[in-house]
Protein backbone atom coordinates (compact mmCIF):
# COMPACT_ATOMS: atom_id res chain seq x y z
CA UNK A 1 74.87 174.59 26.49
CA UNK A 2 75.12 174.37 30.59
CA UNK A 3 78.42 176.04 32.27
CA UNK A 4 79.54 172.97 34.70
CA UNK A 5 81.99 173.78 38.03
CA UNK A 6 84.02 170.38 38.27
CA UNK A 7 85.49 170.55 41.98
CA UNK A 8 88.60 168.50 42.16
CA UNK A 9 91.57 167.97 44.00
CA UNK A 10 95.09 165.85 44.09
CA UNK A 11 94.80 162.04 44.18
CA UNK A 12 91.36 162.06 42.51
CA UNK A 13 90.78 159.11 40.49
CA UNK A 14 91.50 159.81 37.16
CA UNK A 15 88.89 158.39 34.70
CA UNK A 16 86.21 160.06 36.90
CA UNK A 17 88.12 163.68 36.86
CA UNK A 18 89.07 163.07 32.81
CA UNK A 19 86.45 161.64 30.91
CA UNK A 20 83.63 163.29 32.36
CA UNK A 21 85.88 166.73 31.63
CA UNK A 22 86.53 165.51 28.17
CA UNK A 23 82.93 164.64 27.25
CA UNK A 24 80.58 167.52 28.66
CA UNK A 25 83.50 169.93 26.50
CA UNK A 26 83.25 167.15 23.70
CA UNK A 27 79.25 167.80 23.96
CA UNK A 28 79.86 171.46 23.70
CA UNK A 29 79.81 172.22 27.49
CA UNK A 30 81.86 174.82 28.94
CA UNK A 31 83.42 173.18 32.22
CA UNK A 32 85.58 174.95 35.15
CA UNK A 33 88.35 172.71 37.05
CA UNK A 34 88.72 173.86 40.49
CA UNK A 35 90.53 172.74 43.50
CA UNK A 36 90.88 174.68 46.65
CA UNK A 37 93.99 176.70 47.29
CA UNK A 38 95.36 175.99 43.54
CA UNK A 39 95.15 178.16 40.59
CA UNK A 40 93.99 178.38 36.96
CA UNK A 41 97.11 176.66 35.29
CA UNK A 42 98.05 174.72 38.49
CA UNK A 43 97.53 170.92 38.35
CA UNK A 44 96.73 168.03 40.58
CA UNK A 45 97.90 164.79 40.71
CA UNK A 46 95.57 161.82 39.72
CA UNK A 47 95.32 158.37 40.98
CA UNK A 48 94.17 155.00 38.78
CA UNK A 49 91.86 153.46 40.58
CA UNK A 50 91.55 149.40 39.03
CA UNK A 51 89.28 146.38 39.76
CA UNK A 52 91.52 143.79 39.50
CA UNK A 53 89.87 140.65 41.74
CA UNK A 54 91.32 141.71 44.87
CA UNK A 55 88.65 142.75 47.96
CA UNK A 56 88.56 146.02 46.98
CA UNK A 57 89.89 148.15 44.33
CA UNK A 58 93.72 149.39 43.42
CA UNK A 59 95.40 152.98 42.97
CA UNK A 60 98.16 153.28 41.01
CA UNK A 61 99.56 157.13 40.19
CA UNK A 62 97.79 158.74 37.61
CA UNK A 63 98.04 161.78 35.29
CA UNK A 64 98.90 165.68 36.01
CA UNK A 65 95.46 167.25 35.05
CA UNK A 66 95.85 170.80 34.74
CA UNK A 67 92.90 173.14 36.43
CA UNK A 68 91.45 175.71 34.37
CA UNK A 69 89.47 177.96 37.05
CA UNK A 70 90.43 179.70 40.12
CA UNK A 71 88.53 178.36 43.02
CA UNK A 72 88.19 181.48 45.00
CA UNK A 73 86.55 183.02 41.98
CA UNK A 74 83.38 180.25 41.60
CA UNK A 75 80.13 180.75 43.23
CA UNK A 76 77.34 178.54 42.28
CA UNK A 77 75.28 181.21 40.87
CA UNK A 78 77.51 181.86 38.03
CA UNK A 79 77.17 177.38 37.01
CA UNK A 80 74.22 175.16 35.76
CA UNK A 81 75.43 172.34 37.58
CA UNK A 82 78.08 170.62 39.31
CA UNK A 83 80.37 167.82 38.83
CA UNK A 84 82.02 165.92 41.86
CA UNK A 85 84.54 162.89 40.37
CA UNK A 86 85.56 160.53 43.36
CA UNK A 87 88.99 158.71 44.42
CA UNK A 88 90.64 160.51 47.22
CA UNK A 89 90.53 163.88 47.04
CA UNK A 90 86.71 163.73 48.49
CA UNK A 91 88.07 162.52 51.73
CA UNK A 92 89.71 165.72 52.31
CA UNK A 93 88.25 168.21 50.41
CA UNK A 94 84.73 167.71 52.62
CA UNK A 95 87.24 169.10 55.73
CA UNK A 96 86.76 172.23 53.56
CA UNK A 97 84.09 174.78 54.55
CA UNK A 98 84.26 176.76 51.70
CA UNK A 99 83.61 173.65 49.23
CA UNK A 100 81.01 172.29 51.09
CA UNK A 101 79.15 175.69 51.34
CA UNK A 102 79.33 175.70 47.58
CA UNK A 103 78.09 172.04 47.68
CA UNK A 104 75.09 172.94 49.36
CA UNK A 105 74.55 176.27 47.64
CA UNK A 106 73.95 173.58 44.40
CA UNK A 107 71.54 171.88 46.18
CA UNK A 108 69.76 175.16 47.69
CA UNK A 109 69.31 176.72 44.13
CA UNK A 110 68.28 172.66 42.87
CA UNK A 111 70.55 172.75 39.80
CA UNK A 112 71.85 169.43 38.77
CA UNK A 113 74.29 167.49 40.38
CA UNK A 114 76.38 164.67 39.70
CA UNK A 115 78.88 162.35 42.04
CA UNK A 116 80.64 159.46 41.32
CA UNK A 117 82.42 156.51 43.32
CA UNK A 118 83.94 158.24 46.60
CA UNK A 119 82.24 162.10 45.58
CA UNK A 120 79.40 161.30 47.68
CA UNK A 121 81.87 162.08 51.00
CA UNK A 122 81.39 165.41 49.37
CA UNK A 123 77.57 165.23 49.74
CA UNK A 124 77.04 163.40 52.71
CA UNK A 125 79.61 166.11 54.49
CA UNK A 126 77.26 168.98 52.86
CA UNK A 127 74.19 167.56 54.44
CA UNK A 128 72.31 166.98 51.48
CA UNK A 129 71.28 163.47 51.07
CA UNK A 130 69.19 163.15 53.59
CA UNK A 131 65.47 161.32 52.06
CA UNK A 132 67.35 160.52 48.49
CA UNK A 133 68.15 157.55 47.06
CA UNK A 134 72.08 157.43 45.54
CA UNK A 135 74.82 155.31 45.11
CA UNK A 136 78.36 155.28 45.22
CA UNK A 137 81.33 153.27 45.71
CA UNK A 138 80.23 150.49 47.89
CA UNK A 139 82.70 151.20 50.78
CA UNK A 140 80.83 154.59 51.16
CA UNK A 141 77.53 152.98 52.00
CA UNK A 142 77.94 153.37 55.67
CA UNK A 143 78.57 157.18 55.24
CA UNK A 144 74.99 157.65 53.36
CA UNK A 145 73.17 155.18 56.10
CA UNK A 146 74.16 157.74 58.63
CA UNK A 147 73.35 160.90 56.74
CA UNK A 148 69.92 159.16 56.11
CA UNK A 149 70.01 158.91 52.71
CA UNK A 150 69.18 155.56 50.89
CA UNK A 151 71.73 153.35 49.20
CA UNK A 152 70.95 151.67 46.50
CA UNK A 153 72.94 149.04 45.10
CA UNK A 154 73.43 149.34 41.52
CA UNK A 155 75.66 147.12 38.96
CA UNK A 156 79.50 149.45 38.81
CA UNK A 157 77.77 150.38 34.84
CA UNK A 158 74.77 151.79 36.21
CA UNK A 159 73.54 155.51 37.59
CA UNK A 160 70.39 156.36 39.45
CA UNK A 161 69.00 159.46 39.33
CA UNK A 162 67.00 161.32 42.05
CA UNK A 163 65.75 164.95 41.67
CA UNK A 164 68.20 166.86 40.38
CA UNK A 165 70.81 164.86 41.75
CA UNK A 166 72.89 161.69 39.44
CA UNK A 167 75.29 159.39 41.28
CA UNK A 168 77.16 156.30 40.10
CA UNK A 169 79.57 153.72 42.11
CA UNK A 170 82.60 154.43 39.71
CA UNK A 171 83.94 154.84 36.49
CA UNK A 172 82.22 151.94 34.00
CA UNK A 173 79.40 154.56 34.84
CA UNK A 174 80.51 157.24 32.94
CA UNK A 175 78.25 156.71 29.86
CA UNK A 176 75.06 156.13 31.65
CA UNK A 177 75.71 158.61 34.33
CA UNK A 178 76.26 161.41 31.78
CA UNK A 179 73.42 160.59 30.11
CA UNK A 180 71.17 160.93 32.85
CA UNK A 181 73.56 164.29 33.89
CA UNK A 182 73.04 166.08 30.52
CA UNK A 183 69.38 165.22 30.54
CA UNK A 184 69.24 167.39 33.94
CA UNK A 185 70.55 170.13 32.02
């Protein structure tokens, strides 16, 4: 079974942080919660993130989810892969040189990847998408056009695959994009 580094943070969207969580450990996967500058025990807030016919999605407050790692004490060499869930928390967790070291470190050793929904800030901020074709949340296509990746727009159930790197534009992902995620392992 693969050892998978989740790197999280407050206002993350919640279905993206829990499910994926709750599944790779369902599947027998051992899986570290980290957030920068929080402890093992510590928790960050979630946000709901809803498609509900307006232009663009809406947030609502979410769930305490309680982190189970210290982030200080990751490196990438001790994981299998990584797990980036989207909402908020990518916005300002890519301001973060330690996270997006760690981000690239991924990439460096090619281990698998996976980012939903607004997790690709984390990428595109690591310089790693350059030449790939991904996905994400819509909104975040301009971000991949200018860190010369390729978007490709995929149905909000979907995931595309390239390398060793999964993305998916949000949550009614989940089954396909851990599918594709485990298959990496």
């Amino acid at each position: 079974m693969a050892k998978v580094l989740m790197i999280t943070g407050d206002f993350v969207e919640d279905y993206e942080n829990m499910v994926p969580y709750q599944a790779l450990l369902a599947m027998g996967h051992e899986v570290h919660a980290v957030c920068p500058d929080k402890r093992a025990g510590g928790t960050i807030a979630t946000s709901v993130h809803d498609f509900e016919g307006d232009q663009t999605y809406t947030e609502k407050r979410g769930h305490n989810f309680a982190l189970n790692a210290d982030f200080d004490a990751v490196s990438a060499s001790d994981f299998d892969a990584l797990y980036i869930p989207g909402g908020r928390s990518p916005e300002y967790l890519r301001l973060n040189k330690e996270v997006v070291n760690l981000v690239r470190d991924f990439f460096d050793s090619d281990k698998p990847v996976a980012s939903i929904c607004h997790g690709i800030q984390l990428l595109t901020a690591s310089g790693v998408v350059e030449g790939r074709k991904l996905t994400a949340y819509p909104a975040c296509k301009p971000e991949i056009d200018l860190a010369r990746g390729e978007y490709v727009e995929i149905a909000m159930d979907d995931a595309i695959t390239d390398r060793n790197l999964v993305t998916a534009p949000a949550w009614p992902a989940h089954p396909e994009m851990l599918k594709q995620f485990v298959a990496l392992f």
